[in-house]
C-alpha atoms as a PDB file:
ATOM      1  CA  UNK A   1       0.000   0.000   0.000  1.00  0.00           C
ATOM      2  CA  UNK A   2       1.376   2.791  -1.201  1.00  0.00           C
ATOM      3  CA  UNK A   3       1.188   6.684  -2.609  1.00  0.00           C
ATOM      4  CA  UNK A   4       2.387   8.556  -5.049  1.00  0.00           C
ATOM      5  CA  UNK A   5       1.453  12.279  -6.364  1.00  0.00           C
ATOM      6  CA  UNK A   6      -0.170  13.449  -9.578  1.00  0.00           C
ATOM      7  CA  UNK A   7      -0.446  16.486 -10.447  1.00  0.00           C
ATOM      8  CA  UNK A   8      -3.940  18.234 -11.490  1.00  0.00           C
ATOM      9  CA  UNK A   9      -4.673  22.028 -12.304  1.00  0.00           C
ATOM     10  CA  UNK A  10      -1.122  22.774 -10.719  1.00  0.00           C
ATOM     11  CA  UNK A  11      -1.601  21.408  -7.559  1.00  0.00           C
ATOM     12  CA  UNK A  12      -0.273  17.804  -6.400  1.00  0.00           C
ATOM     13  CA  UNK A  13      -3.339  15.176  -5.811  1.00  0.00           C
ATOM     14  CA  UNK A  14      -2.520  11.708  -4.511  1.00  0.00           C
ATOM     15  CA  UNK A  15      -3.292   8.418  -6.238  1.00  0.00           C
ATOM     16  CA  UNK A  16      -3.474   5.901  -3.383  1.00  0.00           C
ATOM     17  CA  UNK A  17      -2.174   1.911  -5.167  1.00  0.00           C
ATOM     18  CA  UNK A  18      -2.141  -1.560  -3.463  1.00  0.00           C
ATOM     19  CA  UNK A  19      -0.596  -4.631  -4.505  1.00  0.00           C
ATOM     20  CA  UNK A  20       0.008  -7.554  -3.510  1.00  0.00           C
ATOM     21  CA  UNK A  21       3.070 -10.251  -3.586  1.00  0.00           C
ATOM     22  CA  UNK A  22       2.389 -11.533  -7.342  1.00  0.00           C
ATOM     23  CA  UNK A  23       2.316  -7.407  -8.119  1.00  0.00           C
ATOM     24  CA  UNK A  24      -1.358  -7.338  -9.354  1.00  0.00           C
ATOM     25  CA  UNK A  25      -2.998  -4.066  -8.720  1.00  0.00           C
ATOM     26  CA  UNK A  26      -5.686  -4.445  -5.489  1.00  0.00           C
ATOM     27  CA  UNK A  27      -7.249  -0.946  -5.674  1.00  0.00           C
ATOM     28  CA  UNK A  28      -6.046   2.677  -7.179  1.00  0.00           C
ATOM     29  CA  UNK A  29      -8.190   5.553  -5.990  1.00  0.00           C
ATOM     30  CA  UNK A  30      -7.398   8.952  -7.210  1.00  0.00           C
ATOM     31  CA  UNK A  31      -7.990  11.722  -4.030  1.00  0.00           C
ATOM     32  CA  UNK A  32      -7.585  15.577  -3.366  1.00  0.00           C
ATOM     33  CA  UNK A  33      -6.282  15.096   0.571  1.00  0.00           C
ATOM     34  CA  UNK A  34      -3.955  12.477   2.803  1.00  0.00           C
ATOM     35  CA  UNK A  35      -5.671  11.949   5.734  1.00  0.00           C
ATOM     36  CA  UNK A  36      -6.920   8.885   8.095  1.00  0.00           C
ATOM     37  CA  UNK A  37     -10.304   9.242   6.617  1.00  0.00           C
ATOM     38  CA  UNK A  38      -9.173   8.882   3.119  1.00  0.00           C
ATOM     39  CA  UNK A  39      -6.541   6.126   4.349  1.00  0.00           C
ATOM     40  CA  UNK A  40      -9.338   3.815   5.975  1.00  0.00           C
ATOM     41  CA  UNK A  41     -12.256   4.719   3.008  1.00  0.00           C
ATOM     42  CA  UNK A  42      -9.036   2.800   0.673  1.00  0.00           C
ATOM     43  CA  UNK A  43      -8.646  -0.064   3.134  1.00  0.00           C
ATOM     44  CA  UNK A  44     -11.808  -0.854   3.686  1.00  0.00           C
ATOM     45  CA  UNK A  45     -12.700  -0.795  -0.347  1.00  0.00           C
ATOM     46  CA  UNK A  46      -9.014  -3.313  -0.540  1.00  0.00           C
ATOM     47  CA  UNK A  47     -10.179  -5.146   1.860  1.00  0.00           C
ATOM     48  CA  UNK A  48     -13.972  -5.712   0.465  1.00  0.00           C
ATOM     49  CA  UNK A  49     -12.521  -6.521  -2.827  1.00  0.00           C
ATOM     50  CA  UNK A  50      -9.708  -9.000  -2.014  1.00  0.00           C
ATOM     51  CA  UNK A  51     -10.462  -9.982   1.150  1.00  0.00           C
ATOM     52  CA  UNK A  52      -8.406  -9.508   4.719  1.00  0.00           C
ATOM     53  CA  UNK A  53      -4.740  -9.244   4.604  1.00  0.00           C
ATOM     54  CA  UNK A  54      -3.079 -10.583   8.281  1.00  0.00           C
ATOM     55  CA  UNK A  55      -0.112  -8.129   7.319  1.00  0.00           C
ATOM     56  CA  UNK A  56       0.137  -4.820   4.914  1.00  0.00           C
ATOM     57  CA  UNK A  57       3.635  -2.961   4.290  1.00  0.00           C
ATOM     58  CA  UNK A  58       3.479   0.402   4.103  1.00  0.00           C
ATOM     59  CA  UNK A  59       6.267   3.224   3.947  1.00  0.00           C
ATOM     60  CA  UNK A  60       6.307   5.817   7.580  1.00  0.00           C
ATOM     61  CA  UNK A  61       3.406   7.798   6.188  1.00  0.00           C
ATOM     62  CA  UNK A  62       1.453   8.975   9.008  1.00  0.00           C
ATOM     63  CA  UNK A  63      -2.180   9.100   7.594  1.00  0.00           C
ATOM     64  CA  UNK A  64      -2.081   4.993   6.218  1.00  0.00           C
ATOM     65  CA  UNK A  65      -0.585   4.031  10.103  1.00  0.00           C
ATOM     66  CA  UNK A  66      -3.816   5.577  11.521  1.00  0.00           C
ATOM     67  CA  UNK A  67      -6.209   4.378   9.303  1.00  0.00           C
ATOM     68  CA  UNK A  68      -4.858   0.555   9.494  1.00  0.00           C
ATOM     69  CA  UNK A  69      -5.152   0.740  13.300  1.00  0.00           C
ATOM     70  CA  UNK A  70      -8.397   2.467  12.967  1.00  0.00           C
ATOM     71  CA  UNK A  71      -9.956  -0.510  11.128  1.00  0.00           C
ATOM     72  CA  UNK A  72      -8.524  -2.524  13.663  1.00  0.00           C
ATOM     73  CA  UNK A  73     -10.605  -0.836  16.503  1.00  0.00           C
ATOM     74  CA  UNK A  74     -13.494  -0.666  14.521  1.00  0.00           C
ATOM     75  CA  UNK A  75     -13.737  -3.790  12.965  1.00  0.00           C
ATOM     76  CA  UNK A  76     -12.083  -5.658  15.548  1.00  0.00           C
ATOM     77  CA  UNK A  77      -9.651  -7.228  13.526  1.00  0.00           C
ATOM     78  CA  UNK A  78      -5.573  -7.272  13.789  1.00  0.00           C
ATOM     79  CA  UNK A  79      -3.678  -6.716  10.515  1.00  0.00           C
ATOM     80  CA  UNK A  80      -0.435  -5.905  11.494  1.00  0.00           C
ATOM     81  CA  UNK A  81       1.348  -3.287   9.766  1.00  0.00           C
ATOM     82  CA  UNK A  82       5.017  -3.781   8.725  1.00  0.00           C
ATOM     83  CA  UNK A  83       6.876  -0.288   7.779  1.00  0.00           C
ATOM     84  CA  UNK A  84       9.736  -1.029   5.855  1.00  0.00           C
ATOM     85  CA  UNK A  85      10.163   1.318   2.884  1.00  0.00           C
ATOM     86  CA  UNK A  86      12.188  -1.919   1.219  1.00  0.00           C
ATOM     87  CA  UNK A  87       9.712  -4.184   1.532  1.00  0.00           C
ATOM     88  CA  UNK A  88       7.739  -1.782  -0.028  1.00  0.00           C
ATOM     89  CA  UNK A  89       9.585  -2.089  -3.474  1.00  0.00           C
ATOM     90  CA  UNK A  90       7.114  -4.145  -5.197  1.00  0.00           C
ATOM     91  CA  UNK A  91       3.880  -1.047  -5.200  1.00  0.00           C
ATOM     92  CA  UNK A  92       7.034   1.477  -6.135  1.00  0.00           C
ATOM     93  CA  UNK A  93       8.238  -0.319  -9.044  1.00  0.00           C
ATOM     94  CA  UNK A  94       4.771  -0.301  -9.709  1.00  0.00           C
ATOM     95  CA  UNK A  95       4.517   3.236  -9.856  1.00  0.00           C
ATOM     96  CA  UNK A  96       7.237   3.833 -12.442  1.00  0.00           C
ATOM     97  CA  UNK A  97       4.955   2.537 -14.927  1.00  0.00           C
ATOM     98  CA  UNK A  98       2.153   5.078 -14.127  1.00  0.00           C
ATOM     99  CA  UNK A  99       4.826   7.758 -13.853  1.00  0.00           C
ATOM    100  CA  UNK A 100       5.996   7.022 -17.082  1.00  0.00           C
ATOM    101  CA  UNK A 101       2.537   7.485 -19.099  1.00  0.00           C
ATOM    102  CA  UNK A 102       1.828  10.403 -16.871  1.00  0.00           C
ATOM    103  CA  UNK A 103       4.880  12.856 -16.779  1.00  0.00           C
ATOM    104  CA  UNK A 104       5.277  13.963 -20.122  1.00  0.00           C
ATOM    105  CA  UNK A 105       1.322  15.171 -19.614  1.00  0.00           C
ATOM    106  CA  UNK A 106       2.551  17.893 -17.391  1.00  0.00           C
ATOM    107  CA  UNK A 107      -0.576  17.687 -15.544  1.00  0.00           C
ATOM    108  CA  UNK A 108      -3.830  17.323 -16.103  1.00  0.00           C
ATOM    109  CA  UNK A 109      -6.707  20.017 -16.222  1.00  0.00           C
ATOM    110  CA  UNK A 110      -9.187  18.595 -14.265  1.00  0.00           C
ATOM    111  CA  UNK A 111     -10.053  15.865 -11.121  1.00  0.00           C
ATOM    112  CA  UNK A 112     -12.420  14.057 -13.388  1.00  0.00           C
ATOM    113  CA  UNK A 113     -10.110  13.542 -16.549  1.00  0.00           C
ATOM    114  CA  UNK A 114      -6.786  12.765 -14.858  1.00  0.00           C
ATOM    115  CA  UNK A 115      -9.369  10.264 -12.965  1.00  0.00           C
ATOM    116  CA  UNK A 116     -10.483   8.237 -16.349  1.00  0.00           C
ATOM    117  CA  UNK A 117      -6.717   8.518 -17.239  1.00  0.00           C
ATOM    118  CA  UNK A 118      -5.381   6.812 -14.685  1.00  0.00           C
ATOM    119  CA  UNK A 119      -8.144   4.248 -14.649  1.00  0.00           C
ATOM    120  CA  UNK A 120      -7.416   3.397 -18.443  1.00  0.00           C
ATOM    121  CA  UNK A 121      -3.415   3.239 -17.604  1.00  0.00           C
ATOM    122  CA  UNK A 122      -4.580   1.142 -14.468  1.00  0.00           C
ATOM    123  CA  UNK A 123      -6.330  -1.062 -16.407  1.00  0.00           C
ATOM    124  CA  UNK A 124      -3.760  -1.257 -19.406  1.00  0.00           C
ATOM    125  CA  UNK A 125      -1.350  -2.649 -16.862  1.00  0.00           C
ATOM    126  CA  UNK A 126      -3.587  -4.811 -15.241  1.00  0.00           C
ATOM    127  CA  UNK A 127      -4.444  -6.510 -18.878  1.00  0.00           C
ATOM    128  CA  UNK A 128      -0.542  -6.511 -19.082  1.00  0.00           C
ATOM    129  CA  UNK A 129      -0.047  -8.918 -15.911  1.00  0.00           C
ATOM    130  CA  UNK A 130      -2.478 -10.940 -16.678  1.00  0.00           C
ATOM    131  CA  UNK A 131      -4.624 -10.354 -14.163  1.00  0.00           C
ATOM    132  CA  UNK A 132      -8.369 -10.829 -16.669  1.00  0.00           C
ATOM    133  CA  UNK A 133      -7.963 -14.750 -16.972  1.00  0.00           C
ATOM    134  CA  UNK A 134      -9.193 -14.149 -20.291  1.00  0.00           C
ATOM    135  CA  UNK A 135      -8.587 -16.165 -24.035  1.00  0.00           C
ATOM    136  CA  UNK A 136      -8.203 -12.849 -25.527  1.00  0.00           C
ATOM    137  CA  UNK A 137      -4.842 -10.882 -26.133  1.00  0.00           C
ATOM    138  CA  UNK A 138      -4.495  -7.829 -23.262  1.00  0.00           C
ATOM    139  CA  UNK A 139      -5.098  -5.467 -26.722  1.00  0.00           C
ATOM    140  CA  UNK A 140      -8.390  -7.108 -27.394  1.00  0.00           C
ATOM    141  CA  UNK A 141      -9.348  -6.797 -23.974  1.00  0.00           C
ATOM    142  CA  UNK A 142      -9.059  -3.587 -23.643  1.00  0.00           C
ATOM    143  CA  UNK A 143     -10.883  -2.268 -26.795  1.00  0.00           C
ATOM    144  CA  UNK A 144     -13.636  -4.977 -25.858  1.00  0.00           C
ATOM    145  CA  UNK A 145     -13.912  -2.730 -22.250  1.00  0.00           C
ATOM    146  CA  UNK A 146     -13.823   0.495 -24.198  1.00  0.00           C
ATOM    147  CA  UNK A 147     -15.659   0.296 -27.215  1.00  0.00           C
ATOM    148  CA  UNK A 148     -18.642  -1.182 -24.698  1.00  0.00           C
ATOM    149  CA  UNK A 149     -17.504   1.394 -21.387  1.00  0.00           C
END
């Protein structure tokens, strides 16, 4: 679980990214703020979709600590958090790929289309990894989910 910062209208914005050992992509939300809310609204959607993790690595960002031991009190659960910024490698190789598409953009112009950017480039790598156990190429895939989204 990790961050890293896009920037939208001139200011930075944070895309939140999880994934896990085999490096497929858990959950990407785009957000305007870093803060224990936003941190526990993005584990608890992680969570829903791919069910509990017993440990999450994270780098010594403030805002993710609270909101793991948040869910813990509320939900009465115990994921332990491991902060290692090494261990962390896997979400920021990750990133380069993102960071790649999305520098040479200098920015986007607004929340909304930086949003259905990122979710196409998101998706793109997904399709890449093989993460849609799917007959079809990752190019066929993809025009199959836009031609029809």
């Amino acid at each position: 679980m990790d961050k890293t910062y896009i920037k939208i209208k001139g200011q930075w914005k944070y895309l939140y990214r999880a994934v896990d050992k085999q490096s497929d992509t858990i959950y990407f939300p785009l957000t305007a703020k870093r803060d224990k809310k936003v941190a526990r609204r993005f584990l608890n959607k992680a969570i829903g979709a791919n069910g509990k993790s017993s440990l999450i690595n994270i780098d010594k960002s403030g805002a993710n600590t609270a909101g793991i031991k948040q869910y813990n009190r509320d939900e009465n659960k115990r994921v332990k958090i491991r902060q290692c910024k090494y261990l962390n490698n896997i979400v920021e190789q990750d990133h380069r790929f993102i960071k790649r598409r999305t520098r040479p953009m200098l920015g986007f112009k607004s929340f909304r289309s930086a949003r259905a950017t990122l979710a196409g480039i998101e998706l793109w790598r997904m399709l890449k990894k093989g993460q849609n156990k799917s007959s079809l190429s990752a190019w066929e895939q993809f025009y199959a989910l836009a031609a029809t989204g």
